[in-house]
N, C-alpha and C. Protein backbone atom coordinates (compact mmCIF):
# COMPACT_ATOMS: atom_id res chain seq x y z
N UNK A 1 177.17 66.63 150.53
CA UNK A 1 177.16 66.68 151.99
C UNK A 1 178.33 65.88 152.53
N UNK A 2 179.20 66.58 153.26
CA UNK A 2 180.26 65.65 154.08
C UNK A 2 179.66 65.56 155.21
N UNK A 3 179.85 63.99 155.48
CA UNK A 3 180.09 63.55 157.32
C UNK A 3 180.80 63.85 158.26
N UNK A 4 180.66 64.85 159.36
CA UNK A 4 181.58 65.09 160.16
C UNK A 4 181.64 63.51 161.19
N UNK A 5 180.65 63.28 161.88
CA UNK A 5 180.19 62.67 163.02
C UNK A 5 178.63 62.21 162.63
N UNK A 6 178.62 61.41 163.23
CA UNK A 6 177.13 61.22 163.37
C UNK A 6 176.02 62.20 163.70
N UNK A 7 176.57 63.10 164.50
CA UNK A 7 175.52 64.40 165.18
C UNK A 7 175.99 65.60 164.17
N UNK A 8 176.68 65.12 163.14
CA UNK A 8 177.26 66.80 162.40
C UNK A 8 177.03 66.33 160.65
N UNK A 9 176.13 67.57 160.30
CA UNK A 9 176.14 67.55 158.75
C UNK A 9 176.37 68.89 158.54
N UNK A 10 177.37 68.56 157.05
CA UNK A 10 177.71 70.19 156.96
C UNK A 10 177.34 70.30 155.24
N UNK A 11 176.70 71.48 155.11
CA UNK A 11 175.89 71.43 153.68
C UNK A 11 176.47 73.12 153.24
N UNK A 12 176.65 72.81 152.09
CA UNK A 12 177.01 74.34 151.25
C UNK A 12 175.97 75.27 150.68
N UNK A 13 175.55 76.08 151.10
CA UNK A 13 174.52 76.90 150.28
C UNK A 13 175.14 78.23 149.96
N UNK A 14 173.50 78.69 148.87
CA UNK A 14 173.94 80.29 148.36
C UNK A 14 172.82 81.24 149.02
N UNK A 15 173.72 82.74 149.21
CA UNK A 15 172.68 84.02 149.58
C UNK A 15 172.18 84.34 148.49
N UNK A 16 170.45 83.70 148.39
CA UNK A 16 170.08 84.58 147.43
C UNK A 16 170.08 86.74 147.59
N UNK A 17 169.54 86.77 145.70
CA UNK A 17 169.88 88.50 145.96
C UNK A 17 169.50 89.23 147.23
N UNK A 18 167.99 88.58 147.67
CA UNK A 18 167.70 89.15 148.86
C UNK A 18 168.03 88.83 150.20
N UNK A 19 168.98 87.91 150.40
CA UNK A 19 169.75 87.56 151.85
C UNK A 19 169.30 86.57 152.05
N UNK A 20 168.92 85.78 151.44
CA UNK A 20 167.91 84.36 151.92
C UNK A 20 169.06 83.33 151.74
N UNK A 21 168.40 82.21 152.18
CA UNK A 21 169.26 80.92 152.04
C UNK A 21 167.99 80.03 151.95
N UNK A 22 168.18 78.71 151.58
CA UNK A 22 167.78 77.91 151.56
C UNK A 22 168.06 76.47 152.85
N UNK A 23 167.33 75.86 153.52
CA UNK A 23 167.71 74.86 155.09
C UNK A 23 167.61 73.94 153.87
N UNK A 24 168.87 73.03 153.66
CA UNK A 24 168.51 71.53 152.85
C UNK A 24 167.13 70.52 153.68
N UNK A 25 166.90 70.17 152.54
CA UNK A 25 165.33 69.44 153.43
C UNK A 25 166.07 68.24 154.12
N UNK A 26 166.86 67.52 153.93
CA UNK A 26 167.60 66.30 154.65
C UNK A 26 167.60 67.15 156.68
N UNK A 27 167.85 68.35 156.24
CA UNK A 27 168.64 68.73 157.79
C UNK A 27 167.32 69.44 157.79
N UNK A 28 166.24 70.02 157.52
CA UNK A 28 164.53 70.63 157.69
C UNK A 28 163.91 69.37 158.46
N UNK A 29 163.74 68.26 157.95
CA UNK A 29 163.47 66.90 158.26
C UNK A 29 163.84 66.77 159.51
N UNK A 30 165.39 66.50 159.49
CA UNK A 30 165.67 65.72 160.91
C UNK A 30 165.89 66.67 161.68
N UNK A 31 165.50 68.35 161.93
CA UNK A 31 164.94 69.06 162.97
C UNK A 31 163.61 68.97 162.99
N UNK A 32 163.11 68.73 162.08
CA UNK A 32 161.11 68.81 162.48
C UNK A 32 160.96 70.09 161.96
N UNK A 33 161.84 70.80 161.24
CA UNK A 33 161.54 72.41 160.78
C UNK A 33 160.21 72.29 159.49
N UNK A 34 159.74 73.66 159.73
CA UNK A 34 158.41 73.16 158.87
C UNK A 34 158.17 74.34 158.12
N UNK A 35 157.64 74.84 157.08
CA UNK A 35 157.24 76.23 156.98
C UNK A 35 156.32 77.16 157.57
N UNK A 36 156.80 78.16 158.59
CA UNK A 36 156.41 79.42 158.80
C UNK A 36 157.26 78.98 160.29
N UNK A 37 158.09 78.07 161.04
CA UNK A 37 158.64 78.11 162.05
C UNK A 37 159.81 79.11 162.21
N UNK A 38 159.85 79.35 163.12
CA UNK A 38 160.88 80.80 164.05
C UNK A 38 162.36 80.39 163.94
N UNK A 39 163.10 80.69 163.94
CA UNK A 39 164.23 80.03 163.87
C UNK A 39 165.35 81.93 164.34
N UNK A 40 166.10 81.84 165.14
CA UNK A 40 167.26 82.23 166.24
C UNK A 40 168.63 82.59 165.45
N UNK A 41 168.99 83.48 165.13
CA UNK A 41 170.13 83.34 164.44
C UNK A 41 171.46 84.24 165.17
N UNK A 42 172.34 83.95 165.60
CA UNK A 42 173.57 84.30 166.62
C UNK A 42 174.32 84.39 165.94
N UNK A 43 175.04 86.22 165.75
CA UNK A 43 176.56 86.24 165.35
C UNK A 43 177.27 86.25 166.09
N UNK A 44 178.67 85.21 165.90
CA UNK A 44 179.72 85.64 166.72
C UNK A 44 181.24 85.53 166.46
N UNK A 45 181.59 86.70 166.17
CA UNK A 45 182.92 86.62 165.18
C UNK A 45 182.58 86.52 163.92
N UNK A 46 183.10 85.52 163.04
CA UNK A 46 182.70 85.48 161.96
C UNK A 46 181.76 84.08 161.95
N UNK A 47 180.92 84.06 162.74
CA UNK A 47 180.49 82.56 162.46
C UNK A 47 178.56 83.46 162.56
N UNK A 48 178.10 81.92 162.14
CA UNK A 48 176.61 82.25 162.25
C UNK A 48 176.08 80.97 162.83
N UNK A 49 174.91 80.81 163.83
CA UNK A 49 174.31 79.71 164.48
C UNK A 49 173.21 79.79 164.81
N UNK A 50 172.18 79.01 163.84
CA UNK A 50 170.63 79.26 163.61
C UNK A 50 170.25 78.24 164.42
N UNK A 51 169.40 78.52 165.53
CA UNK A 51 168.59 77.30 166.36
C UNK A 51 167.28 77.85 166.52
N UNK A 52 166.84 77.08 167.01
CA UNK A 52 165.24 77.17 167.87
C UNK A 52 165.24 77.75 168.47
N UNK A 53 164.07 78.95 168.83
CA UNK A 53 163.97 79.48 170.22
C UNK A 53 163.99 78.81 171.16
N UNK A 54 163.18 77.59 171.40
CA UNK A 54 162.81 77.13 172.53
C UNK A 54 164.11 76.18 173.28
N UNK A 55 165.75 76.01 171.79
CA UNK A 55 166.66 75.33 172.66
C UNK A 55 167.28 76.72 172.81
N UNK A 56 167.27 77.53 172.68
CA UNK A 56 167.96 78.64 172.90
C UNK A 56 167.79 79.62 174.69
N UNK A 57 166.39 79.74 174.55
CA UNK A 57 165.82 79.75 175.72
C UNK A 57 166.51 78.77 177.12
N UNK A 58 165.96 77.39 176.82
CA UNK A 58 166.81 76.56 177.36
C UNK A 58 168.50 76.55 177.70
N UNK A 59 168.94 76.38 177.05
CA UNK A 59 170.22 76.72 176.81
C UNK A 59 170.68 78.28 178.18
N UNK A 60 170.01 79.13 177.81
CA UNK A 60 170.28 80.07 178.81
C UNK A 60 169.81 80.32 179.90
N UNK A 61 168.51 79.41 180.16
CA UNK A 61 168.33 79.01 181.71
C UNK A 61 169.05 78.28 182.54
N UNK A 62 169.74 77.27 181.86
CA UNK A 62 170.64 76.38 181.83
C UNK A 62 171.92 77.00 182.75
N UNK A 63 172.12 77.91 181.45
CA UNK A 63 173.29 78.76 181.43
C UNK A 63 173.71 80.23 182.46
N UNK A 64 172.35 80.07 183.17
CA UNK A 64 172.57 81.26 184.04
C UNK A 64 172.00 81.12 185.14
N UNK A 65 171.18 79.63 185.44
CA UNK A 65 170.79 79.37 186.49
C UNK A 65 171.44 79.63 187.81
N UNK A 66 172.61 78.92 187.93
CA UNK A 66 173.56 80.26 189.14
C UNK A 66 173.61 81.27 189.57
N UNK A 67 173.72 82.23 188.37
CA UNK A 67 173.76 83.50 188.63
C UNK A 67 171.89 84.15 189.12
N UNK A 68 171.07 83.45 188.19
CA UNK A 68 169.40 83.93 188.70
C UNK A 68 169.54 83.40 190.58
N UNK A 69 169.66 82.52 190.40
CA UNK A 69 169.54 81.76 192.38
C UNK A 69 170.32 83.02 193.23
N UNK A 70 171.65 83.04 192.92
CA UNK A 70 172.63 83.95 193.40
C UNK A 70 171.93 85.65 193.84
N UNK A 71 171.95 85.89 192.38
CA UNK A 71 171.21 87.15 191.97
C UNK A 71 169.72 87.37 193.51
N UNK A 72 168.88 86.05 193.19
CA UNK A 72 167.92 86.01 193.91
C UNK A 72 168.00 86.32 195.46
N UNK A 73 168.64 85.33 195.39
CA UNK A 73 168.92 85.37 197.31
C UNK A 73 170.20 86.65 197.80
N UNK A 74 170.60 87.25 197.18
CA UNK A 74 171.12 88.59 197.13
C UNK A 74 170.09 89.67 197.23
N UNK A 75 169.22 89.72 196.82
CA UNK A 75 167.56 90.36 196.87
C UNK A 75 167.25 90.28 197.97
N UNK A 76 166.79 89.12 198.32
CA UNK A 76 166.07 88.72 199.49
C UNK A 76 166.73 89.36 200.61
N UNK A 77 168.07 89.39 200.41
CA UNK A 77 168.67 89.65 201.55
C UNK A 77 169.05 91.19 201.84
N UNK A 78 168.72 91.76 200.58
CA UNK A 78 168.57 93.38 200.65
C UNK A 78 167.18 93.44 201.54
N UNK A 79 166.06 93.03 200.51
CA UNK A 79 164.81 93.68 200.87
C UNK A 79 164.61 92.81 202.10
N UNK A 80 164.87 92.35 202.79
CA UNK A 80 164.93 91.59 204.06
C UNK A 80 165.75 92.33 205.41
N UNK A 81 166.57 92.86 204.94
CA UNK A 81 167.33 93.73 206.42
C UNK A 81 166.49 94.77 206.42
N UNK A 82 166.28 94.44 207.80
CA UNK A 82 165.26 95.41 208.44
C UNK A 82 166.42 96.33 208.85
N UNK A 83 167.41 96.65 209.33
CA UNK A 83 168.07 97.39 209.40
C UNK A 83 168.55 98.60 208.36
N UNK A 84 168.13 98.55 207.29
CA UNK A 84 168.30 99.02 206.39
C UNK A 84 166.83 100.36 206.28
N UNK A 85 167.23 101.25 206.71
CA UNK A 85 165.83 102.37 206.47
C UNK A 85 165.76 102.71 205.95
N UNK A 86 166.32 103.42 204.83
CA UNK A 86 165.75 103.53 203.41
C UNK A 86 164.44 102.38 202.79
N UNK A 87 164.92 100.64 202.52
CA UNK A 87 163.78 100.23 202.25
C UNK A 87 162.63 100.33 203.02
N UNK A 88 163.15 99.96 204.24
CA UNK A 88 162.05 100.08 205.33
C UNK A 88 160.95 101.24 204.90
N UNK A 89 161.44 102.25 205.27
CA UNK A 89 160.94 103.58 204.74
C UNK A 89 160.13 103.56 203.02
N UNK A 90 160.50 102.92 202.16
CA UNK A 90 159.91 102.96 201.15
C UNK A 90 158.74 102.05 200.69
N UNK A 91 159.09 100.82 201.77
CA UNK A 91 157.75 99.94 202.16
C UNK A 91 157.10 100.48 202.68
N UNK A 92 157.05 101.57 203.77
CA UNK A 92 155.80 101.74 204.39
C UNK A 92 154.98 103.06 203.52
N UNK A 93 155.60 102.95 202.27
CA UNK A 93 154.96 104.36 201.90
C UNK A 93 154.44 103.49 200.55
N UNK A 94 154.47 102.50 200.31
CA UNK A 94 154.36 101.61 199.18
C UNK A 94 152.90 101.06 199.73
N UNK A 95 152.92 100.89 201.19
CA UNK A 95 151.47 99.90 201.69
C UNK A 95 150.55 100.85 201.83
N UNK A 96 150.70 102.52 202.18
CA UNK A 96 149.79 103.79 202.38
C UNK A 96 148.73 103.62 201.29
């Protein structure tokens, strides 16, 4: 195992025949990974990046919170003009 940093371990493994790998237990440990947990795996380019759902999730609420708010109040402001008769029109056939 080389030391990158304190927050970075970098460990060498093999694909077994059937595509498997092995998580070194040093780095299983200091995630809390356990057997039968979920684990996220992201290609991009030539790289690979296995996380947690639940920082992954995170990560893209995070990551798109702007655009959801944005997105949102862009909505509101469709289905909100009353000037607009088409919706108008499709609300009142939605409450029938």
């Amino acid at each position: 195992m080389k030391l990158v940093d304190k927050n970075m371990k970098i460990k060498t493994v093999r694909i077994s025949d059937k595509g498997q790998i092995a998580i070194p237990i040093d780095i299983r440990n200091s995630l809390g990974l356990k057997r039968g947990d979920e684990l996220v795996l992201i290609q991009t380019d030539h790289k690979i990046l296995i996380e947690k759902p639940r920082r992954v999730i995170e990560d893209i609420k995070e990551n798109f919170k702007d655009v959801i708010s944005l997105t949102e109040s862009s909505l509101k402001k469709l289905w909100l003009n009353e000037e607009d008769e088409i919706w108008n029109e499709y609300l009142k056939k939605g409450k029938k």
